[in-house]
PDB file of N, CA and C in Angstrom:
ATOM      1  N   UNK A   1      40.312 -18.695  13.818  1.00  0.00           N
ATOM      2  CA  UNK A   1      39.226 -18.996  14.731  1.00  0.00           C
ATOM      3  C   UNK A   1      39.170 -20.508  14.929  1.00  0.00           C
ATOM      4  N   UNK A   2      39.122 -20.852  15.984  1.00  0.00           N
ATOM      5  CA  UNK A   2      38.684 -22.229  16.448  1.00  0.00           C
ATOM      6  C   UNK A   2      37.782 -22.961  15.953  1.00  0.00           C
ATOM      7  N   UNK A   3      37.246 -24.363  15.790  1.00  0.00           N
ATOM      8  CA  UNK A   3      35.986 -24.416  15.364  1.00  0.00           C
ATOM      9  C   UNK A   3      35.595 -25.262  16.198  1.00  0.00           C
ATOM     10  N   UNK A   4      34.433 -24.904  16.207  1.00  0.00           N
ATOM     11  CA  UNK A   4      33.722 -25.601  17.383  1.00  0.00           C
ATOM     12  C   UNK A   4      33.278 -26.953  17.181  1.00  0.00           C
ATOM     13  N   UNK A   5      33.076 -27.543  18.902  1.00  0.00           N
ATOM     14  CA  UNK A   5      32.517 -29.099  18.686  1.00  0.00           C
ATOM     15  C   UNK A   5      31.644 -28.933  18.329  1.00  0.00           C
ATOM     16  N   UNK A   6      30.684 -30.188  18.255  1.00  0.00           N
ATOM     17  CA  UNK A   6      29.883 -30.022  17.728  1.00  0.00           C
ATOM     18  C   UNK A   6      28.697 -30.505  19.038  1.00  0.00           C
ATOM     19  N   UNK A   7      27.391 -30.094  19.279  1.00  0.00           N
ATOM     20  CA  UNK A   7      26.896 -30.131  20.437  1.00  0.00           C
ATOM     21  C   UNK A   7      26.104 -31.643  20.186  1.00  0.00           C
ATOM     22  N   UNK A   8      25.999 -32.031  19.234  1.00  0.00           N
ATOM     23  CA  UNK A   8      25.241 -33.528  18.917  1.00  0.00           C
ATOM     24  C   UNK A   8      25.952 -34.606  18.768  1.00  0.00           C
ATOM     25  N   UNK A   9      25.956 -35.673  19.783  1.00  0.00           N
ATOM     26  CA  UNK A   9      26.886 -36.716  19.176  1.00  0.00           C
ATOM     27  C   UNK A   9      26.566 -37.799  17.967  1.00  0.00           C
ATOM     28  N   UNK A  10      27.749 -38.258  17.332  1.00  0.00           N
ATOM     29  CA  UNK A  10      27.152 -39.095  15.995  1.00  0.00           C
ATOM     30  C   UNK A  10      26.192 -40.091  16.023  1.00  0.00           C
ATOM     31  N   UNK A  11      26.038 -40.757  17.151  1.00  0.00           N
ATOM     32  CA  UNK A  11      24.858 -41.534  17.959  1.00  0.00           C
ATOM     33  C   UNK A  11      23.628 -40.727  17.764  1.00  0.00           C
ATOM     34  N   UNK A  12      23.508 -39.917  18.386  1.00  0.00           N
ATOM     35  CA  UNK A  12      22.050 -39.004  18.005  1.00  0.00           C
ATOM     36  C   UNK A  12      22.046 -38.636  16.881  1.00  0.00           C
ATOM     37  N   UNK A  13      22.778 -38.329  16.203  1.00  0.00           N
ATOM     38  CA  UNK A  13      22.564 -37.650  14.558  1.00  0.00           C
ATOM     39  C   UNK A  13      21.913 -38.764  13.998  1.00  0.00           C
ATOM     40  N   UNK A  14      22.581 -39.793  14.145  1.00  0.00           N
ATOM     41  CA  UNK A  14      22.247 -41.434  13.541  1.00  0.00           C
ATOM     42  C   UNK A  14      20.881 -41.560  13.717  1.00  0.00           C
ATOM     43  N   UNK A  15      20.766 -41.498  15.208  1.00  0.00           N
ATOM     44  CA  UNK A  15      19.619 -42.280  15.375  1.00  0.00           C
ATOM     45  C   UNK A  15      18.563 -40.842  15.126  1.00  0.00           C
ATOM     46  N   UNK A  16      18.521 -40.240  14.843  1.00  0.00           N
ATOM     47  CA  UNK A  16      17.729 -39.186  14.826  1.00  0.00           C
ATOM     48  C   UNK A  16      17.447 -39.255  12.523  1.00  0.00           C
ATOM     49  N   UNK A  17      18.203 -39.363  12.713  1.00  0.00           N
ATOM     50  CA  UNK A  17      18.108 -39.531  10.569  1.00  0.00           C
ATOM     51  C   UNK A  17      17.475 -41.003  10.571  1.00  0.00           C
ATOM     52  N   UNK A  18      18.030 -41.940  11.079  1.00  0.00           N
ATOM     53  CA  UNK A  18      17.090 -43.142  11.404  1.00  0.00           C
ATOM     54  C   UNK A  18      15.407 -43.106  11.342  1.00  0.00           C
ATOM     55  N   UNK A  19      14.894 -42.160  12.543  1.00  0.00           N
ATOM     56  CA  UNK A  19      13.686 -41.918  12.517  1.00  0.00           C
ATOM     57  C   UNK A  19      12.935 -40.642  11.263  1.00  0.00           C
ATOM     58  N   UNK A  20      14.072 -40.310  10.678  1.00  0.00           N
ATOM     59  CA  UNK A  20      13.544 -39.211   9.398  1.00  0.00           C
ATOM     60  C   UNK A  20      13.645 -39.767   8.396  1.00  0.00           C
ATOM     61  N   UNK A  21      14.000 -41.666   8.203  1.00  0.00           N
ATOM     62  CA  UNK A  21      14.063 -42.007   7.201  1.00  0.00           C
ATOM     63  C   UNK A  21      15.495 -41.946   6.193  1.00  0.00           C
ATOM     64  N   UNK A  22      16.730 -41.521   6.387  1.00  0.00           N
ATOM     65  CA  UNK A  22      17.376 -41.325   5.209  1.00  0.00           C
ATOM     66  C   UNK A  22      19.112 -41.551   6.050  1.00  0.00           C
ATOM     67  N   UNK A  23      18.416 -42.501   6.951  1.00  0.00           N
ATOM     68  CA  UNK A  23      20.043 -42.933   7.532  1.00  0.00           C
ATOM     69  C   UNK A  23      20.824 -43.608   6.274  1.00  0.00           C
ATOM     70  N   UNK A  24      20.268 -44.416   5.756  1.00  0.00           N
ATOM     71  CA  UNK A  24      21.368 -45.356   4.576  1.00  0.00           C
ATOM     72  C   UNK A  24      22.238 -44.045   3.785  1.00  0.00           C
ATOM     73  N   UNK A  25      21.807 -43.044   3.917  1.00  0.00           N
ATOM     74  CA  UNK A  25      22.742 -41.808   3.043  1.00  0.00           C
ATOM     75  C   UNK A  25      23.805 -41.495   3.941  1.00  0.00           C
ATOM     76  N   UNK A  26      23.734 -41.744   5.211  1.00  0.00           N
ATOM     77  CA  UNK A  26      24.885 -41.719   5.760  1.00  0.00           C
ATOM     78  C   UNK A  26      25.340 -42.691   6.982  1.00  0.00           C
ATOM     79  N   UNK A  27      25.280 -44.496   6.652  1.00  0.00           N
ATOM     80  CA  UNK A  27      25.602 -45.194   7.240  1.00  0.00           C
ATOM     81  C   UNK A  27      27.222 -45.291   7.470  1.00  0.00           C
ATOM     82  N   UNK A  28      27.591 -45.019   6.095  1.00  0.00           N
ATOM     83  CA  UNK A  28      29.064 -44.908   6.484  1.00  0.00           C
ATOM     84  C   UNK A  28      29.873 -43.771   7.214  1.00  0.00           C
ATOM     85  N   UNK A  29      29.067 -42.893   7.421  1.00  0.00           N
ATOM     86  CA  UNK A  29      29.620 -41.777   8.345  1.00  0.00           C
ATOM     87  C   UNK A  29      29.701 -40.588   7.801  1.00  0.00           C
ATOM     88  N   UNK A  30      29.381 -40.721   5.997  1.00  0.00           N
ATOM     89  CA  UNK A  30      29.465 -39.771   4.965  1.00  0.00           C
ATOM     90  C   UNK A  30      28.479 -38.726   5.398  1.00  0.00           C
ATOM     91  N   UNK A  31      28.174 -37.463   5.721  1.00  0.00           N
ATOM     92  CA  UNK A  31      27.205 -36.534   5.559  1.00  0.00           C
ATOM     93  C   UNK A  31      26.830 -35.731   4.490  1.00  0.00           C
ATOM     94  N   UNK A  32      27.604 -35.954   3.301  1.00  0.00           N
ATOM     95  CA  UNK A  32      27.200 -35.198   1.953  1.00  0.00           C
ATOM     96  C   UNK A  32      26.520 -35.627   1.204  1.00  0.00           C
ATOM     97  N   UNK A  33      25.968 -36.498   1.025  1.00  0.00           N
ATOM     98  CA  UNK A  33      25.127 -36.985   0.944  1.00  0.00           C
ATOM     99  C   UNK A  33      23.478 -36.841   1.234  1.00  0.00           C
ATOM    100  N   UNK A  34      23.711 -35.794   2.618  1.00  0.00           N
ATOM    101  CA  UNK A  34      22.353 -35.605   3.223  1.00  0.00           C
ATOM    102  C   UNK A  34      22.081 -33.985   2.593  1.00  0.00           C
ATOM    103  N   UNK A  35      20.480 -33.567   2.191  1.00  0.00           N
ATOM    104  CA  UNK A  35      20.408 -32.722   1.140  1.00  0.00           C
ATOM    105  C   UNK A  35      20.211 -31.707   2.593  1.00  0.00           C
ATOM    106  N   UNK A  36      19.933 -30.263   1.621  1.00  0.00           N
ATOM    107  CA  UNK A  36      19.485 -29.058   3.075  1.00  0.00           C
ATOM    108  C   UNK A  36      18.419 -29.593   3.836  1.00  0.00           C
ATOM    109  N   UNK A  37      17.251 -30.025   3.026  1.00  0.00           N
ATOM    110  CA  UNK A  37      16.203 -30.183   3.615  1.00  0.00           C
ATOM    111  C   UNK A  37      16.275 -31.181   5.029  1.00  0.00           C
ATOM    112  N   UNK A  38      16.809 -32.394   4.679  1.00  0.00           N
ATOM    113  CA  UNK A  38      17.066 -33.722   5.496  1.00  0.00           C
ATOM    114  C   UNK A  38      17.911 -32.760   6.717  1.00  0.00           C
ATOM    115  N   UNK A  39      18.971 -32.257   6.684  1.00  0.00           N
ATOM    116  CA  UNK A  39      19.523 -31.471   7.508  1.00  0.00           C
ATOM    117  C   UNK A  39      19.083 -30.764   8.269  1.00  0.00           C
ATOM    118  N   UNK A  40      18.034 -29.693   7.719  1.00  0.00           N
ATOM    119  CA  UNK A  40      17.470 -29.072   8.326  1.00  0.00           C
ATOM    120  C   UNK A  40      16.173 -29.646   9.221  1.00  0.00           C
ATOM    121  N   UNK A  41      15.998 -30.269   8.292  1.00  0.00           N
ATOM    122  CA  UNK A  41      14.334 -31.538   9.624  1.00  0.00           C
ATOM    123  C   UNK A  41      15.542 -32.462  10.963  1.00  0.00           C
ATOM    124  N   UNK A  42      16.601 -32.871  10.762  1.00  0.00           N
ATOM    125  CA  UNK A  42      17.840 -33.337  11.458  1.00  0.00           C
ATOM    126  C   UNK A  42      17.510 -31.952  12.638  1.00  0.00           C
ATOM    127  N   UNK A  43      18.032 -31.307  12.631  1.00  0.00           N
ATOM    128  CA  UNK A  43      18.201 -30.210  13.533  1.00  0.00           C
ATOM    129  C   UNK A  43      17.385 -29.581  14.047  1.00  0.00           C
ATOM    130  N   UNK A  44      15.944 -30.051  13.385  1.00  0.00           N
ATOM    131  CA  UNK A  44      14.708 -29.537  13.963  1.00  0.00           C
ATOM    132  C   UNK A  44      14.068 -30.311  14.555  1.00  0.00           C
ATOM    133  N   UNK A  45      14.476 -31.837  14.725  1.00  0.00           N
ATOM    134  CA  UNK A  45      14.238 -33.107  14.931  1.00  0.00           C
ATOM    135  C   UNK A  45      14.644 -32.822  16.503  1.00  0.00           C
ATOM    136  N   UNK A  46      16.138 -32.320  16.870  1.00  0.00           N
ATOM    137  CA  UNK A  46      16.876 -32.205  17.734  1.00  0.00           C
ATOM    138  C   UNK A  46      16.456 -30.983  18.821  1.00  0.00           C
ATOM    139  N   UNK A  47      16.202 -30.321  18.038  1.00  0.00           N
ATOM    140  CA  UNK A  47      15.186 -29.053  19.271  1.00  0.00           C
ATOM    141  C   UNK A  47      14.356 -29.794  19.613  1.00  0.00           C
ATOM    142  N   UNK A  48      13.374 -30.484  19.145  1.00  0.00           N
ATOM    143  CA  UNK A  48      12.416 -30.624  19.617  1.00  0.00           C
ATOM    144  C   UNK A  48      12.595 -31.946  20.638  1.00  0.00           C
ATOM    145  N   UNK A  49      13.364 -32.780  20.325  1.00  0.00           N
ATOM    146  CA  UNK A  49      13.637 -33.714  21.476  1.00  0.00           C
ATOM    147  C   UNK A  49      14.570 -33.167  22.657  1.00  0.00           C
ATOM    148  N   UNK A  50      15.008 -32.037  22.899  1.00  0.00           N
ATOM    149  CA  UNK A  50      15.676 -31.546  23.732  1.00  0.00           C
ATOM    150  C   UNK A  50      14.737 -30.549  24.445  1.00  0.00           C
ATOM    151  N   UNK A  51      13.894 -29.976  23.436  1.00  0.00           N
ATOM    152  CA  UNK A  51      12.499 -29.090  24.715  1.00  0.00           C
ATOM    153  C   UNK A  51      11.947 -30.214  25.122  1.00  0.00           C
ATOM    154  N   UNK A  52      11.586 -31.274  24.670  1.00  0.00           N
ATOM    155  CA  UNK A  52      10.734 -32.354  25.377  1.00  0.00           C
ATOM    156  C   UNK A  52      11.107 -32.898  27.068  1.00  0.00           C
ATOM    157  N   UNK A  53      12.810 -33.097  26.920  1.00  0.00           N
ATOM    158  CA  UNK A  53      13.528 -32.992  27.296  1.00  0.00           C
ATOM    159  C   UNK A  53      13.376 -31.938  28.804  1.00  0.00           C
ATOM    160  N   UNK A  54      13.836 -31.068  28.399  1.00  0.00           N
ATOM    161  CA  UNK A  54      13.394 -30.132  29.287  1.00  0.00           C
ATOM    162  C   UNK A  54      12.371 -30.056  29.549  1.00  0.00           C
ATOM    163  N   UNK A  55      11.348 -30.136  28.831  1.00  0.00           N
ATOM    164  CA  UNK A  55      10.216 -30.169  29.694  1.00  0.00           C
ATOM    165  C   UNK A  55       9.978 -30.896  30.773  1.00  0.00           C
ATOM    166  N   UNK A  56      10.494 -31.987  30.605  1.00  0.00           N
ATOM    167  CA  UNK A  56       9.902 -33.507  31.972  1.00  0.00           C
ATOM    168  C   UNK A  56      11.049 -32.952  32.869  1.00  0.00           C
ATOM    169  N   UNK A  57      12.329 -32.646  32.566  1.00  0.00           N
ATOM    170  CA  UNK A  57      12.778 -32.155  33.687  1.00  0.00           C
ATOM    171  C   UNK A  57      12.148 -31.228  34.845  1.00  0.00           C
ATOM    172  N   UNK A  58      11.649 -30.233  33.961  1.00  0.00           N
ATOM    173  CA  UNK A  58      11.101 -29.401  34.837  1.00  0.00           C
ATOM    174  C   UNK A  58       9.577 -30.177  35.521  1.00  0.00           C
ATOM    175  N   UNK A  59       9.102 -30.700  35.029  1.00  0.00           N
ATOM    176  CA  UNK A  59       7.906 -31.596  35.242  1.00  0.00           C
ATOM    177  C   UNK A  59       8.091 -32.043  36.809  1.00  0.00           C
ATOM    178  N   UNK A  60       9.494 -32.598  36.798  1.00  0.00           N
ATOM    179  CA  UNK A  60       9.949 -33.529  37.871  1.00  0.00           C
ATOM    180  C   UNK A  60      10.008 -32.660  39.112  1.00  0.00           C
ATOM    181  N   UNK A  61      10.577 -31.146  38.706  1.00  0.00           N
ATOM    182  CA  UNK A  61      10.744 -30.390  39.570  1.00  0.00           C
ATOM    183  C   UNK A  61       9.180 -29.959  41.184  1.00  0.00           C
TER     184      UNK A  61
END
């Protein structure tokens, strides 16, 4: 099986752990470092700036 890209670029991951506090765990690019929890607020961080997202789009409409 293929594996897939990944839909977040390392720019947003960054800057998104940035605002959750725990970028220095992965300044060097390392992600093991980052525990489930941090991961999981990461990705929940990311829905929610992408409905926001969508929302004003549609706003505009």
């Amino acid at each position: 099986m293929a594996r897939r890209r990944g839909l977040m670029s390392d720019a947003l991951k960054y800057e998104l752990a940035q605002e959750l506090g725990f970028a220095n765990k992965v300044r060097n690019g390392d992600w093991g470092e980052v525990t489930t929890r941090e991961a999981g607020s990461l990705v929940r961080a990311a829905i929610e700036r992408a409905e926001r997202q969508a929302a004003g789009r549609q706003n505009q409409r």
